[in-house]
PDB file of N, CA and C in Angstrom:
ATOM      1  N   UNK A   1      16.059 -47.431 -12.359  1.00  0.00           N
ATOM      2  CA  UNK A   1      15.147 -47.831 -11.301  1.00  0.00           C
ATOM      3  C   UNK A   1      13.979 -46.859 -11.258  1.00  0.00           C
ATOM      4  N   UNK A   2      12.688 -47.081 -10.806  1.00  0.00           N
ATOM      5  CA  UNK A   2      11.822 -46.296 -11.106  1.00  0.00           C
ATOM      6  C   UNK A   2      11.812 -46.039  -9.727  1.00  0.00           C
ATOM      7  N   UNK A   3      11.033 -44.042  -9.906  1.00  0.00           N
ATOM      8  CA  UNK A   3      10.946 -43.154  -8.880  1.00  0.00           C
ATOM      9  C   UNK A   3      10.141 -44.061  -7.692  1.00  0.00           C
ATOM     10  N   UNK A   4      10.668 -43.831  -6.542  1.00  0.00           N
ATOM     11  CA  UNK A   4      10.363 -44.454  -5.123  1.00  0.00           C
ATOM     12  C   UNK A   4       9.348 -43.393  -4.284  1.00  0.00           C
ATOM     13  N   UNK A   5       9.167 -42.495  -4.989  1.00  0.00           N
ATOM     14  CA  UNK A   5       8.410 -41.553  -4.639  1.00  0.00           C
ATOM     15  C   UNK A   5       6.527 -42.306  -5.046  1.00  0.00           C
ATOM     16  N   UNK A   6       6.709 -42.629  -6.049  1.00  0.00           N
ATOM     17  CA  UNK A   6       5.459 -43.401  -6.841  1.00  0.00           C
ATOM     18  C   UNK A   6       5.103 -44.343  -5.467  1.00  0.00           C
ATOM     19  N   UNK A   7       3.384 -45.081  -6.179  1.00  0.00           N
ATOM     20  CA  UNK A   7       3.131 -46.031  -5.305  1.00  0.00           C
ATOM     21  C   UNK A   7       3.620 -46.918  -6.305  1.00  0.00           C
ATOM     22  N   UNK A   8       3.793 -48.256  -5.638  1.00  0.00           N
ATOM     23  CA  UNK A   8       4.257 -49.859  -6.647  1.00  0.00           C
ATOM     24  C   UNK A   8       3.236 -49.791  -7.915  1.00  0.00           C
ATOM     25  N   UNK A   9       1.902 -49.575  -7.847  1.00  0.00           N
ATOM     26  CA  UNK A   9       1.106 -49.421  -9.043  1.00  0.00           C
ATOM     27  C   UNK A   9       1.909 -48.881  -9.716  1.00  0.00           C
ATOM     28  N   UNK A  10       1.659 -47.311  -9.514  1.00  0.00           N
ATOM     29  CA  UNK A  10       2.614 -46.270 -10.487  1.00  0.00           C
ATOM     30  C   UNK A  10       3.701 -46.788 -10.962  1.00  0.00           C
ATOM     31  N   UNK A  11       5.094 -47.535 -10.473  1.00  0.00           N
ATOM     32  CA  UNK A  11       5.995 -47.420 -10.797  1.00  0.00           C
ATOM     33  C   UNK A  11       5.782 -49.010 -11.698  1.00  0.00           C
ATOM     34  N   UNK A  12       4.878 -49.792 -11.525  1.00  0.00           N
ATOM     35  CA  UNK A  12       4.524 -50.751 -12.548  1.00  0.00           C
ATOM     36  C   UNK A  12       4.141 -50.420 -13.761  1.00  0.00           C
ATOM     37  N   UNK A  13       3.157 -49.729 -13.869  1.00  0.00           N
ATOM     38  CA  UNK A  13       2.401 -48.734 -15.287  1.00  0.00           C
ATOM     39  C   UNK A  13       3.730 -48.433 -15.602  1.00  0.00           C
ATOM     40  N   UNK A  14       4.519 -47.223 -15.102  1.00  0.00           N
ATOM     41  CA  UNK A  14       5.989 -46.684 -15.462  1.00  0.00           C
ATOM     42  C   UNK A  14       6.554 -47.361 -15.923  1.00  0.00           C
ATOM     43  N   UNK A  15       6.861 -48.715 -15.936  1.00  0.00           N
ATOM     44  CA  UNK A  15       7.662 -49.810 -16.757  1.00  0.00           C
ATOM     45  C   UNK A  15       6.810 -50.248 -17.498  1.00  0.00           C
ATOM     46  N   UNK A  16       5.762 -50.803 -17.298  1.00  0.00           N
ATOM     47  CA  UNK A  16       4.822 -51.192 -18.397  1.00  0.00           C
ATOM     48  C   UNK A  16       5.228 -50.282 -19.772  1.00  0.00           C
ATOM     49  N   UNK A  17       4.894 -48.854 -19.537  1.00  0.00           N
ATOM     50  CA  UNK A  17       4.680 -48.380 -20.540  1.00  0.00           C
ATOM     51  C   UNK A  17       6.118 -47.702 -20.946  1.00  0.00           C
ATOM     52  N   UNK A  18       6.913 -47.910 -20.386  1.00  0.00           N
ATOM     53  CA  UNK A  18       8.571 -47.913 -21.193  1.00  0.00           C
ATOM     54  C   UNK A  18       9.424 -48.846 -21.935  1.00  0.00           C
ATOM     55  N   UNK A  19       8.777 -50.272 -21.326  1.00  0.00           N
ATOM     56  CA  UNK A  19       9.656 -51.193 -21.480  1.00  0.00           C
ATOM     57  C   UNK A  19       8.423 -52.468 -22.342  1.00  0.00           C
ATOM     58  N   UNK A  20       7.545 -53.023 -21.391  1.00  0.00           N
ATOM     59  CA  UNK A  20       6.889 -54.250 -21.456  1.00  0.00           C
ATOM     60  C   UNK A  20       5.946 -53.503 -22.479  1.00  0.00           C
ATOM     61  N   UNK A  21       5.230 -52.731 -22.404  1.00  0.00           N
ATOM     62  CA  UNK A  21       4.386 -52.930 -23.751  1.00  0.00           C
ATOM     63  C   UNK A  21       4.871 -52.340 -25.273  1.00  0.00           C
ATOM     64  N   UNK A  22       6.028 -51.679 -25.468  1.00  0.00           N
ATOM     65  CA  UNK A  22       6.528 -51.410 -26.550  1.00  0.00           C
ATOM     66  C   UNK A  22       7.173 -52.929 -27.082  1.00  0.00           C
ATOM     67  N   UNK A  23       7.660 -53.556 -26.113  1.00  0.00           N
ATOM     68  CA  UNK A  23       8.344 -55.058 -26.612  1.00  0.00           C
ATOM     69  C   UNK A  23       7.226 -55.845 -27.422  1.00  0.00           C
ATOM     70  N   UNK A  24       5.682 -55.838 -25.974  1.00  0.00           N
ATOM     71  CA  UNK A  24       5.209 -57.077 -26.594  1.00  0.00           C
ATOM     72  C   UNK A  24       4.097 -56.377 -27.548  1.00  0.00           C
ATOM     73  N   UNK A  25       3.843 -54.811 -27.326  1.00  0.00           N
ATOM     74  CA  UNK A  25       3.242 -54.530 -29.005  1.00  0.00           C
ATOM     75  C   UNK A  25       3.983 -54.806 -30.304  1.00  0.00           C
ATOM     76  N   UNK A  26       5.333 -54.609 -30.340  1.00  0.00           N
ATOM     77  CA  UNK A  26       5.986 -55.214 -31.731  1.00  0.00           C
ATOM     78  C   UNK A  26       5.468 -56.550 -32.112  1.00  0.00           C
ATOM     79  N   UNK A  27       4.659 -57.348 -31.500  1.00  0.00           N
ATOM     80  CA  UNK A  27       4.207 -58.698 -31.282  1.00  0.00           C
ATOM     81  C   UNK A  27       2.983 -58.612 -31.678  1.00  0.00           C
ATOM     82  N   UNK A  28       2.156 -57.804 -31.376  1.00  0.00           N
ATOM     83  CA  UNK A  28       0.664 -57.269 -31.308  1.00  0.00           C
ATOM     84  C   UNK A  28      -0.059 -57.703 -29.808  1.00  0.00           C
ATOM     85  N   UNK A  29       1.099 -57.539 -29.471  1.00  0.00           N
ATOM     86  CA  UNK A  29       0.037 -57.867 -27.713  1.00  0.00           C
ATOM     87  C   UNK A  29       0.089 -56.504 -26.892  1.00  0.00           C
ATOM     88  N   UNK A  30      -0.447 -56.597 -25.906  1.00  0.00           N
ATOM     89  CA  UNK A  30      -0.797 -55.675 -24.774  1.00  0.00           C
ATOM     90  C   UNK A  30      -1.029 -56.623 -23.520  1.00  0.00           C
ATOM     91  N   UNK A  31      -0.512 -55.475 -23.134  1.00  0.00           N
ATOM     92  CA  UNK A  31       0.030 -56.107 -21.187  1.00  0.00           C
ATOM     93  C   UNK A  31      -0.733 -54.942 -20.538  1.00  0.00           C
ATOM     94  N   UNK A  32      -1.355 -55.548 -19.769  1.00  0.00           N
ATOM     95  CA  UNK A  32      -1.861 -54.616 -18.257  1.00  0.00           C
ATOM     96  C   UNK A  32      -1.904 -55.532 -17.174  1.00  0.00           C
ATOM     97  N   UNK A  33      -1.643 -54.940 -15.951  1.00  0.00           N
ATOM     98  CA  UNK A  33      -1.619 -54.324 -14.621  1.00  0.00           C
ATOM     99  C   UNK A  33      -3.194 -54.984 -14.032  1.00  0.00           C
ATOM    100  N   UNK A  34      -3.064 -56.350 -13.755  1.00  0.00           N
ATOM    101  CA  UNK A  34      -4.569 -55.890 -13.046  1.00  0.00           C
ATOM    102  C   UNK A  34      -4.576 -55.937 -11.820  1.00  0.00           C
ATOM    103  N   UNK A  35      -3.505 -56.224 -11.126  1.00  0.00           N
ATOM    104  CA  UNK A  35      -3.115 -56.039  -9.167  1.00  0.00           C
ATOM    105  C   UNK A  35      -2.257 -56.398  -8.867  1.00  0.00           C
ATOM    106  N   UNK A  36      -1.880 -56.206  -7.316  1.00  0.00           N
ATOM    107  CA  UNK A  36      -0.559 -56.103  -6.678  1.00  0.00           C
ATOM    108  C   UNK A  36      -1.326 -56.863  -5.426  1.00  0.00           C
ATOM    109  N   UNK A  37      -0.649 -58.134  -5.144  1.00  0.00           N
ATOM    110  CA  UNK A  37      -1.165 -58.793  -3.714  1.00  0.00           C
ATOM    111  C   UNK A  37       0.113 -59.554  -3.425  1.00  0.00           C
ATOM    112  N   UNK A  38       0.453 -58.670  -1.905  1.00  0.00           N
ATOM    113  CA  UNK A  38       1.836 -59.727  -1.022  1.00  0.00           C
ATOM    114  C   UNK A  38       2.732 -59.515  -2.323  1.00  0.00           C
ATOM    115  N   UNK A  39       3.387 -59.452  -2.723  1.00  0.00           N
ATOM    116  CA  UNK A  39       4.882 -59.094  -4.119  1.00  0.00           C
ATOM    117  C   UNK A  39       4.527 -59.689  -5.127  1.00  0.00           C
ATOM    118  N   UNK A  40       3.225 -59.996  -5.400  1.00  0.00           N
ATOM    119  CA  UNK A  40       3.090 -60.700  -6.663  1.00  0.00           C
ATOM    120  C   UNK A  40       2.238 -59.340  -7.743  1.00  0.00           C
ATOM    121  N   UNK A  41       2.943 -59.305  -8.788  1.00  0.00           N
ATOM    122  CA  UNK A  41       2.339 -58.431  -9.676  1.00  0.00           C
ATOM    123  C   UNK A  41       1.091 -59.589 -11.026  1.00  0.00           C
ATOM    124  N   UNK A  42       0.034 -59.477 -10.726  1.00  0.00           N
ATOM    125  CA  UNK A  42      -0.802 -60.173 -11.849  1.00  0.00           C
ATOM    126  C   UNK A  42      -0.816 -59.365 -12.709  1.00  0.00           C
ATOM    127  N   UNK A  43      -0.543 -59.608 -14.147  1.00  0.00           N
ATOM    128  CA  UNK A  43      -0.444 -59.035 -15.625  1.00  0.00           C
ATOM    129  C   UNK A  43      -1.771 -59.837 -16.453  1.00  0.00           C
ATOM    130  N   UNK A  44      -2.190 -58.981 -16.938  1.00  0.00           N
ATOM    131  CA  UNK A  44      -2.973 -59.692 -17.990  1.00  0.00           C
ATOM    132  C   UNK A  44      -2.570 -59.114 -19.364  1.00  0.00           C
ATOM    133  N   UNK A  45      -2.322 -60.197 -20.131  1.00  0.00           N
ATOM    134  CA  UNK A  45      -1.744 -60.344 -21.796  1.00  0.00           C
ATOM    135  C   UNK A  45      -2.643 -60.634 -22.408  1.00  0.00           C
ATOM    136  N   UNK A  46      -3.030 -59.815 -23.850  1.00  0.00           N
ATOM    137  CA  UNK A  46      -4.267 -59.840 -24.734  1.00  0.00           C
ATOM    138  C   UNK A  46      -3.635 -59.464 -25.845  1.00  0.00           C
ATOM    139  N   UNK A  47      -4.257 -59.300 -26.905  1.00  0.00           N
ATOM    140  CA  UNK A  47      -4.099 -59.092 -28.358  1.00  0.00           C
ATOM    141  C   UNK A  47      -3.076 -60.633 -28.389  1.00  0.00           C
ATOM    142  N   UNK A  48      -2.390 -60.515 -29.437  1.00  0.00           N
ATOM    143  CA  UNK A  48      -1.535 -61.453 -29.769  1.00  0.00           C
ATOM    144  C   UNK A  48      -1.133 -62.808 -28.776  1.00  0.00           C
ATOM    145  N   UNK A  49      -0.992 -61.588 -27.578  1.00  0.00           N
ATOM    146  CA  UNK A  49       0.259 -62.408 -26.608  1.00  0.00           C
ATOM    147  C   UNK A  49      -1.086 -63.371 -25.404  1.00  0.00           C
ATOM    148  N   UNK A  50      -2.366 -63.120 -25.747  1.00  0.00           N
ATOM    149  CA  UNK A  50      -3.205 -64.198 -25.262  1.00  0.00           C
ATOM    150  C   UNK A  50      -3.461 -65.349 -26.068  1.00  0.00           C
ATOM    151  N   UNK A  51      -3.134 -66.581 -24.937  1.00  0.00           N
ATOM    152  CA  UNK A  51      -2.937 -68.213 -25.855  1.00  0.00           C
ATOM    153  C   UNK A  51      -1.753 -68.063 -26.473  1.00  0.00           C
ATOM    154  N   UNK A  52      -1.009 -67.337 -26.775  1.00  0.00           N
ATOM    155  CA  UNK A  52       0.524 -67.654 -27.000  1.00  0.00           C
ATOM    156  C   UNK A  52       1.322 -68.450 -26.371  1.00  0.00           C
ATOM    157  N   UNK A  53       2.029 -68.967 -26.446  1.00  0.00           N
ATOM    158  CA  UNK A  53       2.372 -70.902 -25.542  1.00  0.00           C
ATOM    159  C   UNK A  53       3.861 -69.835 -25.144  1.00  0.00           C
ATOM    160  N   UNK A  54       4.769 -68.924 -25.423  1.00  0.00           N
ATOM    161  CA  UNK A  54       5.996 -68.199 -24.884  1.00  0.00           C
ATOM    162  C   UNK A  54       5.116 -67.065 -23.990  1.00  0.00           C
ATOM    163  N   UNK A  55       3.845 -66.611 -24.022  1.00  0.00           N
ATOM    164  CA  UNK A  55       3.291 -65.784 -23.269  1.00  0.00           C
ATOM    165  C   UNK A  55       3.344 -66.501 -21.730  1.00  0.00           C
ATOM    166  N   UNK A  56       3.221 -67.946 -21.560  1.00  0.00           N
ATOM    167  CA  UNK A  56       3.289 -68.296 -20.020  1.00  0.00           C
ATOM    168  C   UNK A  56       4.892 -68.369 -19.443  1.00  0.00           C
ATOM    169  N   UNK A  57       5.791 -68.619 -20.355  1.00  0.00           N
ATOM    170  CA  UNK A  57       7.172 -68.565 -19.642  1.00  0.00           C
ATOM    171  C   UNK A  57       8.043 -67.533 -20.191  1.00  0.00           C
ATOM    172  N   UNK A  58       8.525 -67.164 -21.737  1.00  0.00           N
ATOM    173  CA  UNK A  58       9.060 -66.146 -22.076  1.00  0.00           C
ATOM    174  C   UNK A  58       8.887 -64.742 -21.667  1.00  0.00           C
ATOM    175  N   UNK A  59       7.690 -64.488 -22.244  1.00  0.00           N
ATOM    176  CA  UNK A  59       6.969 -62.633 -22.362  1.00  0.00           C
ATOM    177  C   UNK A  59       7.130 -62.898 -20.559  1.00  0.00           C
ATOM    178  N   UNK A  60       6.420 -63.793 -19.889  1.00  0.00           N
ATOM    179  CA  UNK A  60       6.230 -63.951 -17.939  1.00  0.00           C
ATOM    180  C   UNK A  60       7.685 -63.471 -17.400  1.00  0.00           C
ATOM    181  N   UNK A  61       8.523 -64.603 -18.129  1.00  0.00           N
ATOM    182  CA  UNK A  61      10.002 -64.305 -17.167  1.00  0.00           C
ATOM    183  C   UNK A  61      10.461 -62.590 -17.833  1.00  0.00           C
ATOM    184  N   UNK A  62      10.403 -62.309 -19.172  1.00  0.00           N
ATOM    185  CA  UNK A  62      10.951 -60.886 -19.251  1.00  0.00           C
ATOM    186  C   UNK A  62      10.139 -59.894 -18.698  1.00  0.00           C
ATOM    187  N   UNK A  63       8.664 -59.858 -18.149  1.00  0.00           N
ATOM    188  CA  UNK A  63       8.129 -58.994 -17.554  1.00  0.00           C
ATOM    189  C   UNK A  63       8.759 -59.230 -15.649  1.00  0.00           C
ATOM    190  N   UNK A  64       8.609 -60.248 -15.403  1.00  0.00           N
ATOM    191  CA  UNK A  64       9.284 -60.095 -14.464  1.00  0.00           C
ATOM    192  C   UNK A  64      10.564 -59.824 -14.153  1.00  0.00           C
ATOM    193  N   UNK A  65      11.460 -60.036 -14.853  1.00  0.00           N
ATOM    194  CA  UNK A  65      12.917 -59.424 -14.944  1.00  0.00           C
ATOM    195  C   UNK A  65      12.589 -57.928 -15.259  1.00  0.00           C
ATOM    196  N   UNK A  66      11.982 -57.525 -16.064  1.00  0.00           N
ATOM    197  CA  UNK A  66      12.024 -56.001 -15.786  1.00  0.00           C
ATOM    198  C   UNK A  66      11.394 -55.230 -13.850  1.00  0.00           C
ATOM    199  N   UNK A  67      10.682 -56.205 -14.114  1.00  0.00           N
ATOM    200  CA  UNK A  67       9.813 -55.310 -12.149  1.00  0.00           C
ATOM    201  C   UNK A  67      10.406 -55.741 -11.343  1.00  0.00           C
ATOM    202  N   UNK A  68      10.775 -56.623 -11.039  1.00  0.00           N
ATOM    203  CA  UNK A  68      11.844 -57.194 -10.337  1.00  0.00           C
ATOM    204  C   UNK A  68      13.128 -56.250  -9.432  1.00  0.00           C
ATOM    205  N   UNK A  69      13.760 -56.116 -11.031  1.00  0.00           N
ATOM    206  CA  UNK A  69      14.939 -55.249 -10.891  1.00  0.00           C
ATOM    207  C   UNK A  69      14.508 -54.178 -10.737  1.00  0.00           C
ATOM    208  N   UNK A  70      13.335 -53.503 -10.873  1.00  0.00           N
ATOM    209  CA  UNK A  70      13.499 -51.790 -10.822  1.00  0.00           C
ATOM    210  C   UNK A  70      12.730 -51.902  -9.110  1.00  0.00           C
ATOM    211  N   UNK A  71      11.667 -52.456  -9.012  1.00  0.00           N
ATOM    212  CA  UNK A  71      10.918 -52.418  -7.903  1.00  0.00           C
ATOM    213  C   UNK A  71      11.240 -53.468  -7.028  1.00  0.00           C
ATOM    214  N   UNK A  72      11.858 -53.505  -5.601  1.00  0.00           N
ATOM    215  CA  UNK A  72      11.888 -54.265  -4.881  1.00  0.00           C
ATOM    216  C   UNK A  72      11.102 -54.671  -4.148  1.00  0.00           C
ATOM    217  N   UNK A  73       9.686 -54.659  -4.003  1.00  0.00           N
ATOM    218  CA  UNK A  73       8.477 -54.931  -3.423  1.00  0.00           C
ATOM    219  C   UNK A  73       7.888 -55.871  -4.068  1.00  0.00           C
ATOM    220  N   UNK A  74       8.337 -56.134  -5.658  1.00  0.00           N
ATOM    221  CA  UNK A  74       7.784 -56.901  -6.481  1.00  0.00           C
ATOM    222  C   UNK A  74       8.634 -58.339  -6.189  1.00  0.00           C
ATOM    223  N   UNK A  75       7.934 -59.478  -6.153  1.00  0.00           N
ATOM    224  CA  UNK A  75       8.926 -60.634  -5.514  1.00  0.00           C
ATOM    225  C   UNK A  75       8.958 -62.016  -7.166  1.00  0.00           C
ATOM    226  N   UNK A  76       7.929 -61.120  -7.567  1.00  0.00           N
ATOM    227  CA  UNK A  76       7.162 -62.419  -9.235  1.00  0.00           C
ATOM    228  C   UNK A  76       6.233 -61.739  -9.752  1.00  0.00           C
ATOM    229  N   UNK A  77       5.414 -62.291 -10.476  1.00  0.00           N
ATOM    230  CA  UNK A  77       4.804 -61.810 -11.435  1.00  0.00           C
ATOM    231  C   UNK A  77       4.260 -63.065 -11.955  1.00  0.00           C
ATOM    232  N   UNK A  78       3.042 -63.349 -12.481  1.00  0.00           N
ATOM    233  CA  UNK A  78       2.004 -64.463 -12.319  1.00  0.00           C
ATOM    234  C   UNK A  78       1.184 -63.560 -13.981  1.00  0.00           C
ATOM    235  N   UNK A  79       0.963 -64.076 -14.750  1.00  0.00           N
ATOM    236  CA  UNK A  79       0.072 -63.971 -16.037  1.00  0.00           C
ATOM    237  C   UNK A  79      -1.226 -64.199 -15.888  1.00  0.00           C
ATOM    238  N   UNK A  80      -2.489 -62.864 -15.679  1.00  0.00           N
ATOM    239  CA  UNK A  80      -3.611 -63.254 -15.039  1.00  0.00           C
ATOM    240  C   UNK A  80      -4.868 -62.914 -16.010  1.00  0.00           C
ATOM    241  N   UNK A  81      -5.514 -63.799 -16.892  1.00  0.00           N
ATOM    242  CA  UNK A  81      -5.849 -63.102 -17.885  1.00  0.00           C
ATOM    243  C   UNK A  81      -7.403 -63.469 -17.900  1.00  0.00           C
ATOM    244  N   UNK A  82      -7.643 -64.022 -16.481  1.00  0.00           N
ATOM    245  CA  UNK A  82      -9.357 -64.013 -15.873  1.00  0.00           C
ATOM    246  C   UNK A  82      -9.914 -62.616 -16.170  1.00  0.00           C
ATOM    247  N   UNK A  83     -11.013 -63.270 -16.743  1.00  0.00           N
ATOM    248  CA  UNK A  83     -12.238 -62.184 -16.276  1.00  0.00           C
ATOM    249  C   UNK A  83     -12.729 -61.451 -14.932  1.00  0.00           C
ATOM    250  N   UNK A  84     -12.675 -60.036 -14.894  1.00  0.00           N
ATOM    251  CA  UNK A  84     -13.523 -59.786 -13.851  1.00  0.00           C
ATOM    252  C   UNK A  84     -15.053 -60.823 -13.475  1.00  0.00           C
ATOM    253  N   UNK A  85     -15.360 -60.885 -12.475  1.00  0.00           N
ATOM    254  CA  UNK A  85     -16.747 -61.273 -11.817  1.00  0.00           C
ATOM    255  C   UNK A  85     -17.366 -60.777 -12.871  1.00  0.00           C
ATOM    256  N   UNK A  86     -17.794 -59.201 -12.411  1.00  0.00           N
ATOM    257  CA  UNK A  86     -18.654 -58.408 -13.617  1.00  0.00           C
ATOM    258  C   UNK A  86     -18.703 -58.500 -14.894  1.00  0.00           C
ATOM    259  N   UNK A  87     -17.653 -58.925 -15.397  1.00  0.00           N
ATOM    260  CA  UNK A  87     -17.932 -59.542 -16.678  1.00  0.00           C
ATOM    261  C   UNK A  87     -18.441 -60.261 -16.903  1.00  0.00           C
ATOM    262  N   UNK A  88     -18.306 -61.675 -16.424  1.00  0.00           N
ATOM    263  CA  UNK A  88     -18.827 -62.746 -16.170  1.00  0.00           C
ATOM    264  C   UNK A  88     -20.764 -62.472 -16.353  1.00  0.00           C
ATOM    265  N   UNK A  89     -20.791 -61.787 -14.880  1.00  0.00           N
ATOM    266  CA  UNK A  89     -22.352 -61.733 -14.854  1.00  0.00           C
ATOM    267  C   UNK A  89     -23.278 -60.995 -15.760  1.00  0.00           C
ATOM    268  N   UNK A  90     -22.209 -59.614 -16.440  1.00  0.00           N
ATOM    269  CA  UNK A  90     -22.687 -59.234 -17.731  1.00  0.00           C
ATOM    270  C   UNK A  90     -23.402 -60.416 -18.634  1.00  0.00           C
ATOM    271  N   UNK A  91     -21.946 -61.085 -19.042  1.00  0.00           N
ATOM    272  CA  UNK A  91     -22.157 -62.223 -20.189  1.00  0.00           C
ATOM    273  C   UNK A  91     -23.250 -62.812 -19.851  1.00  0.00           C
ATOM    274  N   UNK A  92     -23.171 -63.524 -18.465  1.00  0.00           N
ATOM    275  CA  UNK A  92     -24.357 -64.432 -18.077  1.00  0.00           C
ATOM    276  C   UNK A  92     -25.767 -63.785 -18.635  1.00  0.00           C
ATOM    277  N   UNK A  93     -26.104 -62.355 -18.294  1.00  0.00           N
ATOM    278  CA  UNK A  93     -27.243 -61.947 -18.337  1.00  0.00           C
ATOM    279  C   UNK A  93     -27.903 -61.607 -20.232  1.00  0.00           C
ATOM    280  N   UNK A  94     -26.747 -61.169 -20.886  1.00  0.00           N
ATOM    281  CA  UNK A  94     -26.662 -61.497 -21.996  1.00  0.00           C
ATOM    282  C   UNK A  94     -27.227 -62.603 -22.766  1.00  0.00           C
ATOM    283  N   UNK A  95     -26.810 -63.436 -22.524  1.00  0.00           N
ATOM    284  CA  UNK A  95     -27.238 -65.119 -22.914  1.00  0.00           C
ATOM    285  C   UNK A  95     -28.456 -65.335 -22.198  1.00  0.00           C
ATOM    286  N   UNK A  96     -28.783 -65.247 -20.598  1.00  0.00           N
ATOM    287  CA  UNK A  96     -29.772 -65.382 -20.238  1.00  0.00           C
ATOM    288  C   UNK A  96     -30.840 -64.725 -21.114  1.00  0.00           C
ATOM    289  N   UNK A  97     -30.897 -63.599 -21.905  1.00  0.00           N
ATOM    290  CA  UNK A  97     -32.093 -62.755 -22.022  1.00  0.00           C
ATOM    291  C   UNK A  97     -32.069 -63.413 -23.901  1.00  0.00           C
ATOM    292  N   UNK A  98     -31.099 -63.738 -24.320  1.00  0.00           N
ATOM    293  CA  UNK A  98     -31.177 -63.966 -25.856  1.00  0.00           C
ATOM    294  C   UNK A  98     -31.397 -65.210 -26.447  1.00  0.00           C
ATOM    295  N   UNK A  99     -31.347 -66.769 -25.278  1.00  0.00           N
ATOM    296  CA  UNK A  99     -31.566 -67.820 -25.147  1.00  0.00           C
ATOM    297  C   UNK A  99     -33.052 -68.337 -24.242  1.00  0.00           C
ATOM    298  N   UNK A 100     -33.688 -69.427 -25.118  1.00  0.00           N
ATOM    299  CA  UNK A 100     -34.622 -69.709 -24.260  1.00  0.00           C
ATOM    300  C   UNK A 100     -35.868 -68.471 -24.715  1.00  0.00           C
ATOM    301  N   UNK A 101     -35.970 -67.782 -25.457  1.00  0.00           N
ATOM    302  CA  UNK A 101     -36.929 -66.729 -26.027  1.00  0.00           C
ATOM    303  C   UNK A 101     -37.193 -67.348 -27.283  1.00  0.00           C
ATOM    304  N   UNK A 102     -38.449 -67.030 -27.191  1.00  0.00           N
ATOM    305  CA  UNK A 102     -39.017 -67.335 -28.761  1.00  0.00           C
ATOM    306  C   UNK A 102     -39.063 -66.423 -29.651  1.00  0.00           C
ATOM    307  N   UNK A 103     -39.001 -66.868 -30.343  1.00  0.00           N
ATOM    308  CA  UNK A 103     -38.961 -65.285 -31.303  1.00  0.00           C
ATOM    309  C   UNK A 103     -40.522 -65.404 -32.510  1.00  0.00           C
TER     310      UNK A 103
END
């Protein structure tokens, strides 16, 4: 069970990086942490394990069986692999400035 001393972040990273990303790097994926709202932990899955068709129910249910059991604050776990806003408006401005120019 992970230290109760930690905040729920901490003790998420703490499994992340003991358990969930050594599994799904043998895969070539990477898992992160992108928030904690009401017991739901959102994960976002990249390298490999993004668009992987076992990334929405397999890699989902064994990440949640690991947080689950160690952290009791955690109630599920949801696969969240949106873009920040800021990204978004990056990109937008990107395209805005390289489209529509004459060259």
């Amino acid at each position: 069970m992970a230290d109760n001393t930690l905040s729920v972040e901490e003790r998420i990273e703490e499994i992340l990086d003991k358990v969930v990303r050594p599994a799904v790097g043998e895969h070539g994926g990477f898992a992160d942490l992108n928030y904690v709202d009401n017991g739901v932990a959102y994960i976002d899955l990249s390298g490999a394990c993004a668009g992987c068709p076992s990334a929405d129910t397999e890699t989902r249910d064994f990440i949640e069986r690991q947080l689950t059991n160690a952290i009791p604050e955690i109630k599920r776990v949801e696969i969240d692999n949106t873009l920040p806003a800021d990204i978004f408006d990056e990109v937008r401005a990107m395209f805005s400035n390289s489209y529509g120019k004459e060259k």
